[in-house]
PDB file of N, CA and C in Angstrom:
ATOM      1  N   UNK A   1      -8.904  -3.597  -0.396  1.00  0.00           N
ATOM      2  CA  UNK A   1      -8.081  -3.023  -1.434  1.00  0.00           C
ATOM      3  C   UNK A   1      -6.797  -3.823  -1.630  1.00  0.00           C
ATOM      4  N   UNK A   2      -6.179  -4.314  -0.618  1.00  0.00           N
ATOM      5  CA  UNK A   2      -4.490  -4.900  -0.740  1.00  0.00           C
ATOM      6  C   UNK A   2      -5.218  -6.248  -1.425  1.00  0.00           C
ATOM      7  N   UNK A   3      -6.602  -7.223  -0.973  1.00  0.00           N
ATOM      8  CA  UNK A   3      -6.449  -8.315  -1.727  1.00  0.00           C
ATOM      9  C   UNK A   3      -7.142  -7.776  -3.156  1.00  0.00           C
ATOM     10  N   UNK A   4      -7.761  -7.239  -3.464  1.00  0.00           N
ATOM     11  CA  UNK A   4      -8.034  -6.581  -4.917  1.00  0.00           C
ATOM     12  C   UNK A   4      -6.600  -6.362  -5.712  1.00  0.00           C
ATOM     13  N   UNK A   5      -5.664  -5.661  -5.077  1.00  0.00           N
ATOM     14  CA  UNK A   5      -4.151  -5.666  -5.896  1.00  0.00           C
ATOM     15  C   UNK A   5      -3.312  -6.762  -5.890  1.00  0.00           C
ATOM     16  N   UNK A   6      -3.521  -7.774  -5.076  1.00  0.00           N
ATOM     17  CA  UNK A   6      -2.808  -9.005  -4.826  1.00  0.00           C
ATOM     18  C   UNK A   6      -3.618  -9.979  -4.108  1.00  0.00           C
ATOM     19  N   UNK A   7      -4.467 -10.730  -5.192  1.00  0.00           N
ATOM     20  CA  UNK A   7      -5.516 -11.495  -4.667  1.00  0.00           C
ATOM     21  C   UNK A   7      -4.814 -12.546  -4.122  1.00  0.00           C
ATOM     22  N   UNK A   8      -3.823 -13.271  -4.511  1.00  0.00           N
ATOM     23  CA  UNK A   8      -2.879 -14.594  -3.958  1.00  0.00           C
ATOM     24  C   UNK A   8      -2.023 -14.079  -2.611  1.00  0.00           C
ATOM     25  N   UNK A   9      -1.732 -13.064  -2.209  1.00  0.00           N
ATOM     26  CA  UNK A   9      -1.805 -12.829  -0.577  1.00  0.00           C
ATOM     27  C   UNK A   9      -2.363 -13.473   0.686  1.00  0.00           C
ATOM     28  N   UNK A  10      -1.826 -14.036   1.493  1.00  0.00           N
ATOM     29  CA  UNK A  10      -2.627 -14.878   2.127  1.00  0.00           C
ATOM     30  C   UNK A  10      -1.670 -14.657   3.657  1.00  0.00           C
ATOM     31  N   UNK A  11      -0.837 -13.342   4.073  1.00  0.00           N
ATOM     32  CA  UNK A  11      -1.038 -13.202   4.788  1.00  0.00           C
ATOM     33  C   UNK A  11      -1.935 -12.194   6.177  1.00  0.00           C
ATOM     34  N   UNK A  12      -0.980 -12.341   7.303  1.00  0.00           N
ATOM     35  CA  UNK A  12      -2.506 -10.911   7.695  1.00  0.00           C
ATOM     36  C   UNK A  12      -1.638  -9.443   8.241  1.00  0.00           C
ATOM     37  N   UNK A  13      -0.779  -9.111   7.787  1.00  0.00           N
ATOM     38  CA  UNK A  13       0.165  -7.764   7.559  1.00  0.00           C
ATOM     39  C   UNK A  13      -0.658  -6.784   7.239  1.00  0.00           C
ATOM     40  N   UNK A  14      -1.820  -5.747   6.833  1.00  0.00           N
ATOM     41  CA  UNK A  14      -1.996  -4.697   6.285  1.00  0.00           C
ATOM     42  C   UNK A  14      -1.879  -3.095   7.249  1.00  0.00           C
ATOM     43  N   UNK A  15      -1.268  -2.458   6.703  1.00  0.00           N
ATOM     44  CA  UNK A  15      -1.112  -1.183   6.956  1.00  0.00           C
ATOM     45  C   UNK A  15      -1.743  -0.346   6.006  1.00  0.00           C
ATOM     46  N   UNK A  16      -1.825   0.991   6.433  1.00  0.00           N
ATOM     47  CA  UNK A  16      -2.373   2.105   6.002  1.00  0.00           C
ATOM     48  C   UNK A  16      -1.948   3.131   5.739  1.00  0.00           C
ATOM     49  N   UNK A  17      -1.638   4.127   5.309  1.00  0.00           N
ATOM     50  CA  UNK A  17      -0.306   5.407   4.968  1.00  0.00           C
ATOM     51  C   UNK A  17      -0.623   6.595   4.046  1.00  0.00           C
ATOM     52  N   UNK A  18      -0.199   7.434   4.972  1.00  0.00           N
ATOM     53  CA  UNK A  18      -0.647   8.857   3.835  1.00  0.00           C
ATOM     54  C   UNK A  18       0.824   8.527   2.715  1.00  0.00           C
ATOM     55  N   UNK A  19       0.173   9.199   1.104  1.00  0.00           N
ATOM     56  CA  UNK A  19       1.588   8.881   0.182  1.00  0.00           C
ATOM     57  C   UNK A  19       1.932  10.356   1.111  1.00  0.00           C
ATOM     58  N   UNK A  20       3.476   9.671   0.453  1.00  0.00           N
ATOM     59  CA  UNK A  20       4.753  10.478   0.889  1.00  0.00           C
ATOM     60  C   UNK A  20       4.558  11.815   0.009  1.00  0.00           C
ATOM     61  N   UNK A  21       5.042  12.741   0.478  1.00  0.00           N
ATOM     62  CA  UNK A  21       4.965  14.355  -0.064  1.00  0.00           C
ATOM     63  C   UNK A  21       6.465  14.118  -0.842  1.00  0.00           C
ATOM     64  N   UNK A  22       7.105  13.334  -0.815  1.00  0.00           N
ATOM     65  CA  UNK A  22       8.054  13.231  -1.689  1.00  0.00           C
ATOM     66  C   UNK A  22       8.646  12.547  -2.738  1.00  0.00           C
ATOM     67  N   UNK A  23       7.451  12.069  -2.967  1.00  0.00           N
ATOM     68  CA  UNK A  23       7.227  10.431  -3.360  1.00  0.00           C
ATOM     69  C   UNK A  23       7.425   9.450  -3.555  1.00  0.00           C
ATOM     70  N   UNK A  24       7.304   8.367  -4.095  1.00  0.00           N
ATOM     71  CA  UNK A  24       7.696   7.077  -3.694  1.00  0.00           C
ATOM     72  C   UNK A  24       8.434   6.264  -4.804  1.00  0.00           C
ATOM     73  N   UNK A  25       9.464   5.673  -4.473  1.00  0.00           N
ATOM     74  CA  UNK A  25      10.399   4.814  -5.372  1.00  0.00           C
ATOM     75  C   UNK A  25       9.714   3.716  -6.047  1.00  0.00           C
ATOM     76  N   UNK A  26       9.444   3.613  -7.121  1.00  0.00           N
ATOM     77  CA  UNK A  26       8.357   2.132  -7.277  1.00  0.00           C
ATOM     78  C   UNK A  26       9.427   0.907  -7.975  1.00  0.00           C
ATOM     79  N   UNK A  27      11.076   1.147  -7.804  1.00  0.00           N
ATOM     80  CA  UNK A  27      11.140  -0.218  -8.230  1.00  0.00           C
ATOM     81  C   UNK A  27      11.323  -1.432  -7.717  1.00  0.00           C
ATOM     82  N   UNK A  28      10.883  -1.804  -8.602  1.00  0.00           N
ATOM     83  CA  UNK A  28      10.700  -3.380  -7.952  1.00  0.00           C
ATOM     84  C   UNK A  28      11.535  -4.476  -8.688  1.00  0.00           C
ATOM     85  N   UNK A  29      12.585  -4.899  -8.389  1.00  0.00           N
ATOM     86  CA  UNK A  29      13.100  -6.076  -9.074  1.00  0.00           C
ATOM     87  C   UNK A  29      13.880  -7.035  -7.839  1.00  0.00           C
ATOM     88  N   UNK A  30      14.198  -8.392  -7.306  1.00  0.00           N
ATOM     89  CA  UNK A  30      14.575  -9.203  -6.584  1.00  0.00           C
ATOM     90  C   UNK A  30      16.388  -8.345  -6.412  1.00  0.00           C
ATOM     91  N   UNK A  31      16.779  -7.832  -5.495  1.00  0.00           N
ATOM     92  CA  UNK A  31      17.464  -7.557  -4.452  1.00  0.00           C
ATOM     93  C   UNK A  31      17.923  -7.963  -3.782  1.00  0.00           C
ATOM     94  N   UNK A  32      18.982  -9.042  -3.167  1.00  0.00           N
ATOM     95  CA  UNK A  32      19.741  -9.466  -1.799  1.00  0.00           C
ATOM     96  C   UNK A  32      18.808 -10.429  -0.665  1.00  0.00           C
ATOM     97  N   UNK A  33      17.838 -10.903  -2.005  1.00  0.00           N
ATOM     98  CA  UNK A  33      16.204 -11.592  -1.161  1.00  0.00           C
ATOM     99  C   UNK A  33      15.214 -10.551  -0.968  1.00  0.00           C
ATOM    100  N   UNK A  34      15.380  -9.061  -1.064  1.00  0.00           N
ATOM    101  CA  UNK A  34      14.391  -8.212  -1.213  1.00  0.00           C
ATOM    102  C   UNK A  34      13.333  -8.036  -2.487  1.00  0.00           C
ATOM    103  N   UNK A  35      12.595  -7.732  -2.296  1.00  0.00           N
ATOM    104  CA  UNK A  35      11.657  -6.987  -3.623  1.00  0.00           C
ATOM    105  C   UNK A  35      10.581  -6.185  -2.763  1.00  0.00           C
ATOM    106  N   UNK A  36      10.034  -4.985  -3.534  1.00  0.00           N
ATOM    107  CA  UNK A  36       8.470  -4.292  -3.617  1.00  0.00           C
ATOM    108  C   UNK A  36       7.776  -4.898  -4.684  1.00  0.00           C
ATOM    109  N   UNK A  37       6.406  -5.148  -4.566  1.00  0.00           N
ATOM    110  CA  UNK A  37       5.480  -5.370  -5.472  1.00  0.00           C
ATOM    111  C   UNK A  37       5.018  -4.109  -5.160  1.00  0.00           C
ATOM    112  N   UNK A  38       4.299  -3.560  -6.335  1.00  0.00           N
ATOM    113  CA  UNK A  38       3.666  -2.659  -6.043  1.00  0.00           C
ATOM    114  C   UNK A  38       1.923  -2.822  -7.390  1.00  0.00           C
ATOM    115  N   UNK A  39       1.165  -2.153  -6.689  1.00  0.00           N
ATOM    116  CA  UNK A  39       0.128  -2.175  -7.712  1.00  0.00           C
ATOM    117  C   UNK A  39      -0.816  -0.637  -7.497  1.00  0.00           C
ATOM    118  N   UNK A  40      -1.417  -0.188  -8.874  1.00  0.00           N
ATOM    119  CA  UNK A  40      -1.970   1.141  -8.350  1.00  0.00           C
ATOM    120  C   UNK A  40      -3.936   0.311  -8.247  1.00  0.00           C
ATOM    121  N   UNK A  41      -4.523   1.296  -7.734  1.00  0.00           N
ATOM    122  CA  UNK A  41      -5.922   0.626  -7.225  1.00  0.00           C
ATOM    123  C   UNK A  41      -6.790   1.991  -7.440  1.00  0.00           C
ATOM    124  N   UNK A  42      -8.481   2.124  -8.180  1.00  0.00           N
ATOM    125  CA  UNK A  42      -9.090   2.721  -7.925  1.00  0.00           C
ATOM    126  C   UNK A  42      -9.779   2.200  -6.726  1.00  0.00           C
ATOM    127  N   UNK A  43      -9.617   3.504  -5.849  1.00  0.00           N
ATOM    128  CA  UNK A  43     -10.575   3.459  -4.632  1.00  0.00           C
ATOM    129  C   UNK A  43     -12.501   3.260  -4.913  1.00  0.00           C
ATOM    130  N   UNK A  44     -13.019   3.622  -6.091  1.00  0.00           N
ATOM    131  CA  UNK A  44     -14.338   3.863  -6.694  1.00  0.00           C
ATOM    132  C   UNK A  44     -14.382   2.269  -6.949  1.00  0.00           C
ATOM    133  N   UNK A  45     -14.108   1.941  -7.941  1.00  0.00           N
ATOM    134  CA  UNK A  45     -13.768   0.349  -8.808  1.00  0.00           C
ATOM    135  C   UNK A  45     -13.218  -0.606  -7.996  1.00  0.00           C
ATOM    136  N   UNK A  46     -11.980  -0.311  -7.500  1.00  0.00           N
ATOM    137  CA  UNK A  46     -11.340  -1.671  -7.182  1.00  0.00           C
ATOM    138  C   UNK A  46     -10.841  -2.106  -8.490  1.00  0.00           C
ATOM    139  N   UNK A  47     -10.144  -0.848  -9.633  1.00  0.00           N
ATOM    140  CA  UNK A  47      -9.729  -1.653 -10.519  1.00  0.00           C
ATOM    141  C   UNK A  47      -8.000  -1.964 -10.637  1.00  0.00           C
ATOM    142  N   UNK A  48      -7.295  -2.635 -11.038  1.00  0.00           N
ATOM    143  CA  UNK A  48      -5.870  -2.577 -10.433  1.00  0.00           C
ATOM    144  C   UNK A  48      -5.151  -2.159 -11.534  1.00  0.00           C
ATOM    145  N   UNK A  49      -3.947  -1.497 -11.538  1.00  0.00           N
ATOM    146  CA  UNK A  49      -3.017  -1.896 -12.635  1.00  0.00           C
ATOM    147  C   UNK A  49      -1.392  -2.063 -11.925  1.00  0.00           C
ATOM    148  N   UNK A  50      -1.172  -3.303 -11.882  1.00  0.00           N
ATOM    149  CA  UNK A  50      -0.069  -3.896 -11.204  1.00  0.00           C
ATOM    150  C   UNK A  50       1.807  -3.264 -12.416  1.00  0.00           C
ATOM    151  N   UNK A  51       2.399  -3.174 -11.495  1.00  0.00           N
ATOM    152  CA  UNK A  51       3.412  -2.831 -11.850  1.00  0.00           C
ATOM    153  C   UNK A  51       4.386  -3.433 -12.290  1.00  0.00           C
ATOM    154  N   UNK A  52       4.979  -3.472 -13.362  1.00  0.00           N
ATOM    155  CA  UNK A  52       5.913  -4.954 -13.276  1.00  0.00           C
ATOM    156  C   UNK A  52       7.249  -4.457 -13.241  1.00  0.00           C
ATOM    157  N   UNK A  53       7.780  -5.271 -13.255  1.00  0.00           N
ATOM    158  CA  UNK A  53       8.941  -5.523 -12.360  1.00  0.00           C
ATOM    159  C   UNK A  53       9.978  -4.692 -13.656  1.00  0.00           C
ATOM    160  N   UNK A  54      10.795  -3.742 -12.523  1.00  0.00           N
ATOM    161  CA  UNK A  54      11.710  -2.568 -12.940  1.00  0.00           C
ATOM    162  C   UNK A  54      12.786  -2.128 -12.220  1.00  0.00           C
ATOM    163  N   UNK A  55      13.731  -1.510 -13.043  1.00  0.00           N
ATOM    164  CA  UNK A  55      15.174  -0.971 -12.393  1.00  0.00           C
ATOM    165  C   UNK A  55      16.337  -2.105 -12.415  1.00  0.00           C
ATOM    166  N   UNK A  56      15.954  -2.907 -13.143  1.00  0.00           N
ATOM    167  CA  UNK A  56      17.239  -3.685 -13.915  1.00  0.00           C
ATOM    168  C   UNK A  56      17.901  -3.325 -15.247  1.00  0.00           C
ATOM    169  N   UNK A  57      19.084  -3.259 -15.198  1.00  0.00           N
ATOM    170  CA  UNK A  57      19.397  -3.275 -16.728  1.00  0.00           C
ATOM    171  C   UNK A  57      19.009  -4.330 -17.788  1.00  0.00           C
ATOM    172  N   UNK A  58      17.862  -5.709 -17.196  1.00  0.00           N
ATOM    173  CA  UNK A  58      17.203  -6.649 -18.269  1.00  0.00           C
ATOM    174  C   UNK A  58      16.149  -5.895 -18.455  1.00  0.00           C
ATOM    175  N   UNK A  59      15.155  -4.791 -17.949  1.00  0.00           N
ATOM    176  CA  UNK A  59      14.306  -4.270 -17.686  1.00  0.00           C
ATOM    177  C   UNK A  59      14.186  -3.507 -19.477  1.00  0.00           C
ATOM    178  N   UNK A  60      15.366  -3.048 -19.842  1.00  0.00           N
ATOM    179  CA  UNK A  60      15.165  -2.431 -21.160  1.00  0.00           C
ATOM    180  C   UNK A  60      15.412  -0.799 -21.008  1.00  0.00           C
ATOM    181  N   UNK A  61      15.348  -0.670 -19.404  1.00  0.00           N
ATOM    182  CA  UNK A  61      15.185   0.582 -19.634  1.00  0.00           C
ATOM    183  C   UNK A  61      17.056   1.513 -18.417  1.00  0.00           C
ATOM    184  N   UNK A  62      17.401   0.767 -18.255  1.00  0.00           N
ATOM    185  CA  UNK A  62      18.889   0.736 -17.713  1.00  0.00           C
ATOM    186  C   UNK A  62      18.760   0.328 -16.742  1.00  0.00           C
ATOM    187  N   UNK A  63      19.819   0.920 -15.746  1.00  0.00           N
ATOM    188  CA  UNK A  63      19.503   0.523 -13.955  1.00  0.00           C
ATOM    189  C   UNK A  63      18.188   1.311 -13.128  1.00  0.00           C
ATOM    190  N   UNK A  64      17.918   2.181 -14.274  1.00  0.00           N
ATOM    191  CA  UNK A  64      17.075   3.043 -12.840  1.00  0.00           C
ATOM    192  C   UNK A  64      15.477   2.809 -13.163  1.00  0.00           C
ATOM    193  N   UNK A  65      15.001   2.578 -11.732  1.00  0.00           N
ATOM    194  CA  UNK A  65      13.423   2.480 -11.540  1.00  0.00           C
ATOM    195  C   UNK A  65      12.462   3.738 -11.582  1.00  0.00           C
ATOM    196  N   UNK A  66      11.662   3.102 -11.354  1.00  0.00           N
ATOM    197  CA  UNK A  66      10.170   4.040 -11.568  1.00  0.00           C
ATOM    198  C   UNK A  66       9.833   4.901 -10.244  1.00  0.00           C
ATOM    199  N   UNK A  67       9.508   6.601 -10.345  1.00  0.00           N
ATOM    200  CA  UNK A  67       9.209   7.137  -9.146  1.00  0.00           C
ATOM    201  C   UNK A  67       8.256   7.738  -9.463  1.00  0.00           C
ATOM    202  N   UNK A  68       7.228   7.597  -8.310  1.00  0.00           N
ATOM    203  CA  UNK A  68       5.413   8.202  -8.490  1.00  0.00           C
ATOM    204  C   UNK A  68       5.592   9.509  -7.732  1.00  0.00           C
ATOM    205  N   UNK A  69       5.626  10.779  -8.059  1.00  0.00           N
ATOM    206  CA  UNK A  69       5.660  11.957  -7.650  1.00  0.00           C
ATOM    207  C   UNK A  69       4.553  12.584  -7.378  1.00  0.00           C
ATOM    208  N   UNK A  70       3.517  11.745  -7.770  1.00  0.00           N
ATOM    209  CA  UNK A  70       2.167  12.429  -6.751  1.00  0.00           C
ATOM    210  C   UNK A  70       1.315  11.054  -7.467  1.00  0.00           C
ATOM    211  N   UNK A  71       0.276  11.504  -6.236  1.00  0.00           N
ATOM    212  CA  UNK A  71      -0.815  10.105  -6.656  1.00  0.00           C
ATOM    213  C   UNK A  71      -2.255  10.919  -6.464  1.00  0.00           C
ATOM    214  N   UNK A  72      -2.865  10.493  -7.753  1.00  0.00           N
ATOM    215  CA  UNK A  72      -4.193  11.076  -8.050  1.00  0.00           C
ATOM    216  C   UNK A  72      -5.236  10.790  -6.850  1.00  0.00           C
ATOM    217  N   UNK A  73      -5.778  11.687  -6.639  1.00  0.00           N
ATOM    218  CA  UNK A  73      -7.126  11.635  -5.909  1.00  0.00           C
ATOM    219  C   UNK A  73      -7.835  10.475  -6.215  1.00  0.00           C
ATOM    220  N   UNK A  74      -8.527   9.699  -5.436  1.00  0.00           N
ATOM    221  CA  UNK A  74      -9.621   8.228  -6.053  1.00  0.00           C
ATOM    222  C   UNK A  74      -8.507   7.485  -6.321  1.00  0.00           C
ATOM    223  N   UNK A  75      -7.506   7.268  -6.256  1.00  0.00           N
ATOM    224  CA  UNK A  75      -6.591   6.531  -6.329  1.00  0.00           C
ATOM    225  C   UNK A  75      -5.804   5.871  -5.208  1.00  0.00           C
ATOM    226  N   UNK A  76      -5.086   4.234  -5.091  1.00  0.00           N
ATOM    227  CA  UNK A  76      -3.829   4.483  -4.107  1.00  0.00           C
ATOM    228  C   UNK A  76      -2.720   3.464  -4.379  1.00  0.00           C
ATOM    229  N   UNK A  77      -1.746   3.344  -3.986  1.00  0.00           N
ATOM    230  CA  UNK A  77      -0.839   2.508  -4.272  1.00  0.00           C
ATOM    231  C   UNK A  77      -0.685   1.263  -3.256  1.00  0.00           C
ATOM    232  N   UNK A  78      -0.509   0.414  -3.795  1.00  0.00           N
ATOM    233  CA  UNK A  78      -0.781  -0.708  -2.835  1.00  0.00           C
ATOM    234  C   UNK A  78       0.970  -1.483  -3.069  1.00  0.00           C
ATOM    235  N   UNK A  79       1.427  -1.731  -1.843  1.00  0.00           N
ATOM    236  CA  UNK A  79       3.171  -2.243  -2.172  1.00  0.00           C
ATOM    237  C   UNK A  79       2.969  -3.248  -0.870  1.00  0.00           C
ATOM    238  N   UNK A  80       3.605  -4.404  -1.690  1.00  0.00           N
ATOM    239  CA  UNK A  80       3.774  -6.123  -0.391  1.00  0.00           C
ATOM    240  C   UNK A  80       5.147  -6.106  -0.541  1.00  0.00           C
ATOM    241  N   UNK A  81       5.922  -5.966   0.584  1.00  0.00           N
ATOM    242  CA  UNK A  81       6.904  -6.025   1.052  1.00  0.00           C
ATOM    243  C   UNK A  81       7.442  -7.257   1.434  1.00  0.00           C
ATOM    244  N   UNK A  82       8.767  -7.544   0.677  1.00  0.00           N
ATOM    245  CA  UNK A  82       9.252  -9.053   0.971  1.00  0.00           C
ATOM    246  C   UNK A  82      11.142  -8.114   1.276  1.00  0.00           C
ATOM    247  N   UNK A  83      11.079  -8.493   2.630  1.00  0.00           N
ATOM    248  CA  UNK A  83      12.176  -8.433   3.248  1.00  0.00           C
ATOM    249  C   UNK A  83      13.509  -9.499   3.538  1.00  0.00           C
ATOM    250  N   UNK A  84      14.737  -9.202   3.049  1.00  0.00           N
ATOM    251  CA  UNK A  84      15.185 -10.540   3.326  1.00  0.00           C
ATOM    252  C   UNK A  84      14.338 -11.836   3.480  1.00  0.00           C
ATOM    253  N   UNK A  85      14.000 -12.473   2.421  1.00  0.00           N
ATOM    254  CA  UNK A  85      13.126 -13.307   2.590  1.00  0.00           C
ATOM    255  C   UNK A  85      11.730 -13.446   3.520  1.00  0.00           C
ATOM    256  N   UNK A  86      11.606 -12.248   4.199  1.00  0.00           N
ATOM    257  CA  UNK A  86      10.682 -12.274   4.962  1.00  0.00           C
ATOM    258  C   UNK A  86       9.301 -11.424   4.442  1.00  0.00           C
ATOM    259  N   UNK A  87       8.018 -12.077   4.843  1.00  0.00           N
ATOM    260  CA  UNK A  87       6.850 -10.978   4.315  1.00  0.00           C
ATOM    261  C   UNK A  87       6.564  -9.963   5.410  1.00  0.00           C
ATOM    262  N   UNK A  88       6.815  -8.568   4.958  1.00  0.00           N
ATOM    263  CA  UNK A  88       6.572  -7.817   5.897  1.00  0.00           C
ATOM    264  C   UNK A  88       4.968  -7.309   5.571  1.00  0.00           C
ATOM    265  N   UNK A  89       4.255  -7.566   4.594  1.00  0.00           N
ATOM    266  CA  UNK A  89       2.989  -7.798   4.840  1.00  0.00           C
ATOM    267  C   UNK A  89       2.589  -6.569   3.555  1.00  0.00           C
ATOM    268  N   UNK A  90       1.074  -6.162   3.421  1.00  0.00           N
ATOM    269  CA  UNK A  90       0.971  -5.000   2.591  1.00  0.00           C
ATOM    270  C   UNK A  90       0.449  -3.375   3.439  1.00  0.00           C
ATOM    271  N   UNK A  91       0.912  -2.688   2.199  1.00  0.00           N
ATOM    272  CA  UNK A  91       0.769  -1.265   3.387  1.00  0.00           C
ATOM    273  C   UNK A  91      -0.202  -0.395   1.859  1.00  0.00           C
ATOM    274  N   UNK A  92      -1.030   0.337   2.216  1.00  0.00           N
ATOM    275  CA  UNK A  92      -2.128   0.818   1.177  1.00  0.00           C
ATOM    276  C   UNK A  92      -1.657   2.150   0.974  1.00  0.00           C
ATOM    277  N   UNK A  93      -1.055   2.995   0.166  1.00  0.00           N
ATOM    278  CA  UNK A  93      -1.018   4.106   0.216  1.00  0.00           C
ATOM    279  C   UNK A  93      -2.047   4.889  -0.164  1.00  0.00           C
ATOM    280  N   UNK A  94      -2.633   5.948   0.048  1.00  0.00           N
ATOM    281  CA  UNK A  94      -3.385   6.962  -0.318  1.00  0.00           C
ATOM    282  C   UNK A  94      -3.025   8.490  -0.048  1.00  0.00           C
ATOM    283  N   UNK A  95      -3.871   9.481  -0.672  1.00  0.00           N
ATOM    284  CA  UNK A  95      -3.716  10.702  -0.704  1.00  0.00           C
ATOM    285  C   UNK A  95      -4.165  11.262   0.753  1.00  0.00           C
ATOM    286  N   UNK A  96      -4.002  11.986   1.659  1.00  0.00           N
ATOM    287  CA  UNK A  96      -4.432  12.704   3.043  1.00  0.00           C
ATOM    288  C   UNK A  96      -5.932  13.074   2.437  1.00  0.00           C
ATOM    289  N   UNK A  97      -6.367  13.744   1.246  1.00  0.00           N
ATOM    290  CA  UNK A  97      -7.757  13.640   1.283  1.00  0.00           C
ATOM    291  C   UNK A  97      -8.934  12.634   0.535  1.00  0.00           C
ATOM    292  N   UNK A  98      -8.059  11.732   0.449  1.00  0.00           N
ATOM    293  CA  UNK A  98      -8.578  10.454   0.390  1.00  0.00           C
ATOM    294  C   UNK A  98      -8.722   9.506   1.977  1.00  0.00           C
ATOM    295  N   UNK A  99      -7.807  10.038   2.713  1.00  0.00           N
ATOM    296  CA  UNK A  99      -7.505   8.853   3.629  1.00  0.00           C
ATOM    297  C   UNK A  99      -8.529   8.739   4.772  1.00  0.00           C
ATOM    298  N   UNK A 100      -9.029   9.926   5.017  1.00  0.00           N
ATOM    299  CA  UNK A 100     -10.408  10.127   6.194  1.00  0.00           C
ATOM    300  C   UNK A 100     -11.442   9.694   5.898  1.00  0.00           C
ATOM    301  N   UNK A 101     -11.768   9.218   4.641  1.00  0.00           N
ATOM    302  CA  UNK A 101     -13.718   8.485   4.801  1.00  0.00           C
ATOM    303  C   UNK A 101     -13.185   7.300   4.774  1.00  0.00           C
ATOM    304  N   UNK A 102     -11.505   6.632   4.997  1.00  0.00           N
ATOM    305  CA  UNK A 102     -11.612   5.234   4.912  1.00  0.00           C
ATOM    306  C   UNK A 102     -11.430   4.747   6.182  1.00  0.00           C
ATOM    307  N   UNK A 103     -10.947   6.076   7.523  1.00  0.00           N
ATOM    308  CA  UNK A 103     -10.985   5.496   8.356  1.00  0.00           C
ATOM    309  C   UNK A 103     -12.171   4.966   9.368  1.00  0.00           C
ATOM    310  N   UNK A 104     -12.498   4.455  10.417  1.00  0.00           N
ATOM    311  CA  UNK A 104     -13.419   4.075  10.862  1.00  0.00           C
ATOM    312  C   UNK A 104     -14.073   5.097  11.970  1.00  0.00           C
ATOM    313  N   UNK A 105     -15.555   5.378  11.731  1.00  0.00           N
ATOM    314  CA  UNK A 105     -16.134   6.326  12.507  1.00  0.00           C
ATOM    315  C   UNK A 105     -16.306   5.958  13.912  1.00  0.00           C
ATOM    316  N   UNK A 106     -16.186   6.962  14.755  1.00  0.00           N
ATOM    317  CA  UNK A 106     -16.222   7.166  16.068  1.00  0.00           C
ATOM    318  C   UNK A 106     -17.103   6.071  16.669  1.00  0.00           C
ATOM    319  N   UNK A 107     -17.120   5.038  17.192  1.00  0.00           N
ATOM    320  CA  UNK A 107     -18.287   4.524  18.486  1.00  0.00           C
ATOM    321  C   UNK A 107     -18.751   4.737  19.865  1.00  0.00           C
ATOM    322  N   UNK A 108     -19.906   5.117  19.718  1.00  0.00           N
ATOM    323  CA  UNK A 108     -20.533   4.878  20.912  1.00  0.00           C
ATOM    324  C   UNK A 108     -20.085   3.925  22.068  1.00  0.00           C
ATOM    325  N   UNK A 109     -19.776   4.631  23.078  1.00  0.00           N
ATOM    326  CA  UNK A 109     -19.218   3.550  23.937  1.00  0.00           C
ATOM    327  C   UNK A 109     -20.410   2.874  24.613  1.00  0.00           C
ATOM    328  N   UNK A 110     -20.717   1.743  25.171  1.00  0.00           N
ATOM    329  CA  UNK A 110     -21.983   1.749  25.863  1.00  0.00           C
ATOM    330  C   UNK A 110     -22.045   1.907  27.737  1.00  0.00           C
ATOM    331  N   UNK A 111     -22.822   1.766  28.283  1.00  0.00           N
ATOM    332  CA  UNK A 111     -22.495   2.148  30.065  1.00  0.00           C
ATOM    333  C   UNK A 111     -21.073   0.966  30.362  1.00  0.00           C
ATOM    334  N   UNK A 112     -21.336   0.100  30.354  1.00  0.00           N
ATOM    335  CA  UNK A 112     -20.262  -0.282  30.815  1.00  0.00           C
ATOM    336  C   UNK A 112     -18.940  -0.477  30.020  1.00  0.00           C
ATOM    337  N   UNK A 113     -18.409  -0.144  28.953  1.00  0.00           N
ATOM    338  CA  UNK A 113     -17.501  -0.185  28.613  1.00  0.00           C
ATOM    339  C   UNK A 113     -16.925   1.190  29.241  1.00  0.00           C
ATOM    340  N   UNK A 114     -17.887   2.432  29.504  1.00  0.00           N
ATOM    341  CA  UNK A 114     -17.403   3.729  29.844  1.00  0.00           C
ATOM    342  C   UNK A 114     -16.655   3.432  31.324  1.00  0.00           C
ATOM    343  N   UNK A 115     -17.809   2.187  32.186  1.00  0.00           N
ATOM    344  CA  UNK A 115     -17.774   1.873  33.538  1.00  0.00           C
ATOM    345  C   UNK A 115     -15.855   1.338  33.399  1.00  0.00           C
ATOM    346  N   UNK A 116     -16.088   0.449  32.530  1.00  0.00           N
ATOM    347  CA  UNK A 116     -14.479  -0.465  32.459  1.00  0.00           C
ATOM    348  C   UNK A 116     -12.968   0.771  31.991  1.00  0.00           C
ATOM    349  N   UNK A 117     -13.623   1.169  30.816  1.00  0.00           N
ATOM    350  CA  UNK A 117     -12.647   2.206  30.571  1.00  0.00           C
ATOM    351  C   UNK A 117     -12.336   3.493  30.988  1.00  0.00           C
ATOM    352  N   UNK A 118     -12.843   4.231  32.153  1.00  0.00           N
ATOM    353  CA  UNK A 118     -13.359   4.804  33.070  1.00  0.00           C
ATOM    354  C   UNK A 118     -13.285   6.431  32.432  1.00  0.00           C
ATOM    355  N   UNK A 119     -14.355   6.539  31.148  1.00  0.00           N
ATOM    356  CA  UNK A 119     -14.237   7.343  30.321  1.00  0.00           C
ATOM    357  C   UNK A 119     -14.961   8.289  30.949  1.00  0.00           C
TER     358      UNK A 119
END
């Protein structure tokens, strides 16, 4: 999903995250060496619609940015974090009942991993 919203990504940062119950700030414009990218993603498709860049007064729309106050089901928000010049990598947001069939199902341990991990 993060390279579907940002195919030119090329590092190996990804996180995972229930959205916030309060929701999330989406602007994005260059900051003190900061920025958010952000992009929204169907979970079904993989189809994107990337966000562009907001919360400047060149923006058209004054100083203030964009806030997502809930995020649709089959949906998630995908944001690459550039920190003081630094990539803090991408983090996937989704809904809590979206977020459980993406995590990974339980394994079978086999005899000796039980033997090693002394399960």
């Amino acid at each position: 999903m993060a390279l579907a919203a940002f195919p030119s990504y090329a590092g190996k940062k990804f996180g995972v995250a229930p959205f916030p119950s309060h929701g999330k700030d989406l602007t994005s414009n260059w900051s003190g060496g900061s920025r958010d990218y952000f992009a929204l993603i169907s979970l079904s498709t993989l189809q994107t619609l990337p966000i562009p860049q907001n919360g400047t007064p060149f923006d058209g729309k004054g100083s203030g940015g964009l806030v997502l106050s809930a995020l649709p089901e089959g949906a998630a928000l995908v944001e690459h974090t550039i920190f003081s010049g630094k990539d803090l990598g991408v983090t996937v947001y989704v809904n809590s009942a979206d977020l459980a069939p993406l995590l990974p199902s339980p394994m079978e341990l086999t005899w000796g991993e039980k033997v090693v991990l002394k399960v």
